[in-house]
N, C-alpha and C. Protein backbone atom coordinates (compact mmCIF):
# COMPACT_ATOMS: atom_id res chain seq x y z
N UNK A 1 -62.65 -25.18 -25.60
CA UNK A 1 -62.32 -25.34 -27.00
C UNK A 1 -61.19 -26.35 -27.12
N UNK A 2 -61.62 -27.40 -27.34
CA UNK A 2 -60.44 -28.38 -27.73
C UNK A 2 -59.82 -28.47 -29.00
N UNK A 3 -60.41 -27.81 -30.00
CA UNK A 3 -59.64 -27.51 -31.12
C UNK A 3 -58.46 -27.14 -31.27
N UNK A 4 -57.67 -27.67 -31.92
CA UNK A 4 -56.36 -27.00 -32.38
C UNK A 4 -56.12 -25.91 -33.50
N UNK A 5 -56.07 -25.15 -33.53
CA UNK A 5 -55.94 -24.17 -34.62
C UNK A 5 -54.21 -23.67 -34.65
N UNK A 6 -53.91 -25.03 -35.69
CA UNK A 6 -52.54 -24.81 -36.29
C UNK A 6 -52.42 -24.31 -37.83
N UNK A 7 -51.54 -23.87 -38.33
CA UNK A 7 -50.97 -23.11 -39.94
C UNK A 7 -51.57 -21.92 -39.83
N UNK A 8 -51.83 -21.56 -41.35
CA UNK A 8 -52.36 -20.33 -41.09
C UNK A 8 -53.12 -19.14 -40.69
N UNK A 9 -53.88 -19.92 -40.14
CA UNK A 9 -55.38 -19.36 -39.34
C UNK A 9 -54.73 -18.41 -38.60
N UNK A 10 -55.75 -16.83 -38.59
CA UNK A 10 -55.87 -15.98 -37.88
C UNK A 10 -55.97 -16.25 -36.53
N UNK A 11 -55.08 -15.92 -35.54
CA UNK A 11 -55.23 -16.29 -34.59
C UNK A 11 -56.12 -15.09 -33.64
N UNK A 12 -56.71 -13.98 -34.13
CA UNK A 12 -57.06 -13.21 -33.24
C UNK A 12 -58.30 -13.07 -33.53
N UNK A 13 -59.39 -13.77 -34.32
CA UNK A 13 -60.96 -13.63 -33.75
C UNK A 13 -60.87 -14.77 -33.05
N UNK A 14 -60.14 -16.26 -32.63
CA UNK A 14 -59.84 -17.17 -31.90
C UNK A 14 -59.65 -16.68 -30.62
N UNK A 15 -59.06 -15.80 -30.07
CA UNK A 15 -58.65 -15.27 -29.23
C UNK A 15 -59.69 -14.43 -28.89
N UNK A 16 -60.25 -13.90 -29.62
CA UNK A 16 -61.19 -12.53 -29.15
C UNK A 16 -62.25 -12.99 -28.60
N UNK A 17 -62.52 -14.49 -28.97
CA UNK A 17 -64.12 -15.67 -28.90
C UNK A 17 -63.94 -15.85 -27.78
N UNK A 18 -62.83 -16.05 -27.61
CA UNK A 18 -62.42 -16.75 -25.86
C UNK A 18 -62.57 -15.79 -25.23
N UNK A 19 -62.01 -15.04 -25.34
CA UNK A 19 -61.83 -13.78 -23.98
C UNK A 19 -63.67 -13.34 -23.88
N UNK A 20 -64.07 -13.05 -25.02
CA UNK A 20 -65.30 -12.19 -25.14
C UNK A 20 -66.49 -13.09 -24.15
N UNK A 21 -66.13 -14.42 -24.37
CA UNK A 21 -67.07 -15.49 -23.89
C UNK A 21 -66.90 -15.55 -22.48
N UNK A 22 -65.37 -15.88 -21.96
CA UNK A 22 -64.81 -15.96 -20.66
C UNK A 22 -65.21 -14.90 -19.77
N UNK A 23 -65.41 -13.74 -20.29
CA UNK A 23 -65.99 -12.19 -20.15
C UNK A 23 -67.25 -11.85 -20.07
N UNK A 24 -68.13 -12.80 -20.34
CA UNK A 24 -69.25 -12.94 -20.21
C UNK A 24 -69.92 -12.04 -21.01
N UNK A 25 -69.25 -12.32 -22.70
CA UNK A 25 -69.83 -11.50 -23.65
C UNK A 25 -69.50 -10.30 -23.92
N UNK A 26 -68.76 -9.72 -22.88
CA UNK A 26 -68.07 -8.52 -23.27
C UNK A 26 -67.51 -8.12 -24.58
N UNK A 27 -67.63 -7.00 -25.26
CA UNK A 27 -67.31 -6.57 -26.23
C UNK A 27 -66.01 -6.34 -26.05
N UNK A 28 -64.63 -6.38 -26.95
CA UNK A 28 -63.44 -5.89 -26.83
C UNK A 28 -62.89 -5.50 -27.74
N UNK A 29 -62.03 -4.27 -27.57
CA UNK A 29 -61.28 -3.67 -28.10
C UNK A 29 -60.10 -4.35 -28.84
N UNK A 30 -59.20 -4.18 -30.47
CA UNK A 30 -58.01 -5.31 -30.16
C UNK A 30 -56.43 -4.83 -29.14
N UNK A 31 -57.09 -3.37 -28.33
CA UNK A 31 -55.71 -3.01 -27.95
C UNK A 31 -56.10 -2.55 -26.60
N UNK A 32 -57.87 -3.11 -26.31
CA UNK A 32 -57.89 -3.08 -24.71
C UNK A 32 -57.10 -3.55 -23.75
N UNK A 33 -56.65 -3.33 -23.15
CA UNK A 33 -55.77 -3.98 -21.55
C UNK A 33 -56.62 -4.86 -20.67
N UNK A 34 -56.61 -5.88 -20.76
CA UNK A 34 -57.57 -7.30 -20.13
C UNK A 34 -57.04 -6.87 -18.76
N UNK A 35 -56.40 -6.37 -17.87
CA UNK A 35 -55.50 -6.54 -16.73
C UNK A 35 -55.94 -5.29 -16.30
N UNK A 36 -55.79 -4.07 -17.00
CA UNK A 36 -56.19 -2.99 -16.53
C UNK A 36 -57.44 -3.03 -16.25
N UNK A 37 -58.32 -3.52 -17.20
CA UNK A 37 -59.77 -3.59 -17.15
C UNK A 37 -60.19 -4.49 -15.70
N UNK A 38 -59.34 -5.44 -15.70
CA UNK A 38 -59.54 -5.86 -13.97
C UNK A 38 -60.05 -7.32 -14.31
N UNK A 39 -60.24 -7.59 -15.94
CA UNK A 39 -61.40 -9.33 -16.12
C UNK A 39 -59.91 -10.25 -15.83
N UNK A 40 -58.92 -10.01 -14.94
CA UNK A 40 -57.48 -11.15 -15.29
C UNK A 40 -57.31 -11.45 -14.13
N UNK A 41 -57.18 -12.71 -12.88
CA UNK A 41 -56.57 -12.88 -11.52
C UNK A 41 -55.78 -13.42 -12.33
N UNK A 42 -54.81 -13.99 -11.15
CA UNK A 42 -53.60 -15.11 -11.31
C UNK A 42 -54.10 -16.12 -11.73
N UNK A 43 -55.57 -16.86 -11.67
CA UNK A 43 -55.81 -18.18 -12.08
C UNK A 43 -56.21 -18.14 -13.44
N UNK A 44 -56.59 -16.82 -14.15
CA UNK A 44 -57.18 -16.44 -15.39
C UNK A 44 -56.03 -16.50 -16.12
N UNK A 45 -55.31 -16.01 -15.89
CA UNK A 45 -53.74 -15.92 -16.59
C UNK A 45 -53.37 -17.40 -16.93
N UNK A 46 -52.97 -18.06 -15.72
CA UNK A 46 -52.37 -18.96 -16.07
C UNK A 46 -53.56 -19.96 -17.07
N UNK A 47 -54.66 -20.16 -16.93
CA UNK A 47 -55.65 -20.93 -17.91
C UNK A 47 -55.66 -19.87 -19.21
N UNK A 48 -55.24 -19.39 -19.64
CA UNK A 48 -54.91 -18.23 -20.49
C UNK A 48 -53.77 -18.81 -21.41
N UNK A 49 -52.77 -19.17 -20.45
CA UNK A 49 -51.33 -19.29 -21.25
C UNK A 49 -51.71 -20.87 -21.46
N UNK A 50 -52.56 -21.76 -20.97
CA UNK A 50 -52.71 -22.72 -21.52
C UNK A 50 -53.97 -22.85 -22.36
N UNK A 51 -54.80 -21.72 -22.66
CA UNK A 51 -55.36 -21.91 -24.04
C UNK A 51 -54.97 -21.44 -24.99
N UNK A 52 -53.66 -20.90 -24.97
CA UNK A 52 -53.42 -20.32 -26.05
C UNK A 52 -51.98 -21.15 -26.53
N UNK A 53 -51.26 -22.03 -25.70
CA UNK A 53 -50.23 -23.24 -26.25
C UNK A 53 -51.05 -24.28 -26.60
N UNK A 54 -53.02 -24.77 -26.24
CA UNK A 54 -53.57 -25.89 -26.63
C UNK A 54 -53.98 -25.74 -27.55
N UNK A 55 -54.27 -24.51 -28.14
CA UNK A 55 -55.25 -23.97 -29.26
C UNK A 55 -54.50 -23.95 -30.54
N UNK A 56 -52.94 -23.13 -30.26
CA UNK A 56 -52.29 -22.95 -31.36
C UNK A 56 -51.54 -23.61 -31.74
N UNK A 57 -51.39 -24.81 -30.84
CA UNK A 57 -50.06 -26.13 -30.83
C UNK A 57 -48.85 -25.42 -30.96
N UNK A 58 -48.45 -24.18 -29.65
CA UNK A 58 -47.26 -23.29 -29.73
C UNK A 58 -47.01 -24.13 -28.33
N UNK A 59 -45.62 -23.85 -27.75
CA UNK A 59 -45.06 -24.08 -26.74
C UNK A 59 -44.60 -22.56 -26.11
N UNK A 60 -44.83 -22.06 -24.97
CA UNK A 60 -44.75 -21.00 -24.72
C UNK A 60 -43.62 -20.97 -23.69
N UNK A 61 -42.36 -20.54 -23.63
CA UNK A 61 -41.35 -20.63 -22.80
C UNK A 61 -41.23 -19.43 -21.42
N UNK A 62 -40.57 -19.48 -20.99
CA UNK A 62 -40.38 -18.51 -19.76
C UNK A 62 -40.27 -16.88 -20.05
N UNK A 63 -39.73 -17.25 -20.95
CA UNK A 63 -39.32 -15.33 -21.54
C UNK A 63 -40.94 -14.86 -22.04
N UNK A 64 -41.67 -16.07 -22.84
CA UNK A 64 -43.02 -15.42 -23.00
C UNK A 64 -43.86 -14.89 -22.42
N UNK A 65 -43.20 -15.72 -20.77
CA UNK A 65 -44.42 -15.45 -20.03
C UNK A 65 -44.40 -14.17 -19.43
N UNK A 66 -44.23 -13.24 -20.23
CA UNK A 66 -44.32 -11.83 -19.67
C UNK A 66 -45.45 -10.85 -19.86
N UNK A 67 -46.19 -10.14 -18.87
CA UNK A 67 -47.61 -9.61 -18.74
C UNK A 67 -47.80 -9.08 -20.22
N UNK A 68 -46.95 -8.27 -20.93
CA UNK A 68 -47.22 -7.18 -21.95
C UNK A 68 -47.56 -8.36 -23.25
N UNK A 69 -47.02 -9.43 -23.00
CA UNK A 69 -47.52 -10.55 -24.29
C UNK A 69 -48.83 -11.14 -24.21
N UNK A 70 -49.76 -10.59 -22.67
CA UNK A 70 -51.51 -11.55 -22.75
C UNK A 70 -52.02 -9.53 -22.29
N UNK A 71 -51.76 -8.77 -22.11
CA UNK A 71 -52.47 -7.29 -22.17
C UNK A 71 -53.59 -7.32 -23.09
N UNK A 72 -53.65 -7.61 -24.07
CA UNK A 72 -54.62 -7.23 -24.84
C UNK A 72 -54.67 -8.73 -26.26
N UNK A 73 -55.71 -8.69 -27.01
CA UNK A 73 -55.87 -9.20 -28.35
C UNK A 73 -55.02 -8.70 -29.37
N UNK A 74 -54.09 -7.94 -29.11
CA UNK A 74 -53.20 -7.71 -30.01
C UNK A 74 -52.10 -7.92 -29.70
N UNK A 75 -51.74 -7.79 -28.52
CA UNK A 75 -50.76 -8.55 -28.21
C UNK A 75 -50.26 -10.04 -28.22
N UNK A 76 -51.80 -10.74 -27.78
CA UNK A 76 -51.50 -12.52 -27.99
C UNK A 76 -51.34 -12.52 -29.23
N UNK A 77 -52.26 -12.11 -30.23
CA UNK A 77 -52.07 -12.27 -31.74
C UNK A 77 -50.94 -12.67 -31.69
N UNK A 78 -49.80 -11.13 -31.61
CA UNK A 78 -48.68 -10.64 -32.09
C UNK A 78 -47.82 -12.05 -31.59
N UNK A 79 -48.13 -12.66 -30.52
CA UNK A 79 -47.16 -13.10 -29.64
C UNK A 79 -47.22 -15.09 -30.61
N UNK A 80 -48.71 -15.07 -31.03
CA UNK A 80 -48.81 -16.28 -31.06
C UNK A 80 -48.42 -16.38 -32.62
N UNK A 81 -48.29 -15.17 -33.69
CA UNK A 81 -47.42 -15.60 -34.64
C UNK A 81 -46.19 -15.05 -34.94
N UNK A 82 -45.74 -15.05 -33.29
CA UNK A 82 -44.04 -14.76 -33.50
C UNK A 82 -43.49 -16.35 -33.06
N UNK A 83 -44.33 -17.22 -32.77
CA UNK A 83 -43.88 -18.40 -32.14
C UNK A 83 -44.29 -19.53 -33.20
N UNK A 84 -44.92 -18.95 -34.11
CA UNK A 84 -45.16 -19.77 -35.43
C UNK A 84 -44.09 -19.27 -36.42
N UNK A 85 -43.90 -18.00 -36.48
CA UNK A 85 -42.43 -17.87 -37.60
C UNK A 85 -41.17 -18.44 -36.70
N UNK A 86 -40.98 -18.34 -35.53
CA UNK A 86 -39.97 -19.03 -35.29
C UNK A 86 -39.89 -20.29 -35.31
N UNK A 87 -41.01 -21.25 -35.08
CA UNK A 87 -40.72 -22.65 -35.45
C UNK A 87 -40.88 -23.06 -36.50
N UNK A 88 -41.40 -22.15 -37.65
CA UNK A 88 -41.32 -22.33 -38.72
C UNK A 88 -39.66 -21.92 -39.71
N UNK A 89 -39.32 -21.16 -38.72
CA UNK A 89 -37.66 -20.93 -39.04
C UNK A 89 -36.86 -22.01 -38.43
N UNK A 90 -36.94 -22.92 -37.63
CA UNK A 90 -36.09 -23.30 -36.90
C UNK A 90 -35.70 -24.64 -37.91
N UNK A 91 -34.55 -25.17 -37.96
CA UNK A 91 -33.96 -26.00 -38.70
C UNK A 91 -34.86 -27.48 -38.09
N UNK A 92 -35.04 -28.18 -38.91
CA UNK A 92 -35.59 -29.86 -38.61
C UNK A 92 -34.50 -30.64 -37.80
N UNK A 93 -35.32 -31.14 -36.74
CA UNK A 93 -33.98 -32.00 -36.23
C UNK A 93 -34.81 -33.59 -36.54
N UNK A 94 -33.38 -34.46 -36.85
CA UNK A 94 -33.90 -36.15 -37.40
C UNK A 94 -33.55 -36.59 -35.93
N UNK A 95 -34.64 -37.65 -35.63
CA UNK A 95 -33.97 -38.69 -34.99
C UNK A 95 -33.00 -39.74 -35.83
């Protein structure tokens, strides 16, 4: 998905398309555990945290990268419009 899905768009049937597809159609829950369920290695993750900074035009920092923020579709949701109110809070800087 090379789309960008920036402003207000729901970010969690976006999210749910991916996983469900990546999953090979799997049906999901929005508060299933992707990790518990076992569909997550280390290489899934990390192509994970980069579809979800290419998709939403978010920048995802070190503190994000913590397991309990990609666990489930409710969690990325949660995670990907806490990183849109904050840059939407953050003061304009000019060159």
């Amino acid at each position: 998905m090379d789309e960008q899905v920036a402003g207000p768009h729901d970010p969690e049937p976006v999210i749910r398309d991916y996983l469900e597809t990546e999953f090979g159609d799997r049906s999901l829950g929005r508060t299933d555990d992707i990790f518990t369920l076992g569909y997550v290695n280390s290489l899934f993750a990390l192509e994970l945290v980069t579809f979800i900074e290419r998709t939403f035009a978010i920048v995802l920092e070190i503190e994000d990268l913590d397991l309990a923020n990609f666990r489930s579709i409710a969690s990325m949701t949660d995670l990907v419009d806490a990183k849109r109110r904050s840059r939407a809070d953050a003061p304009e800087t000019r060159p």
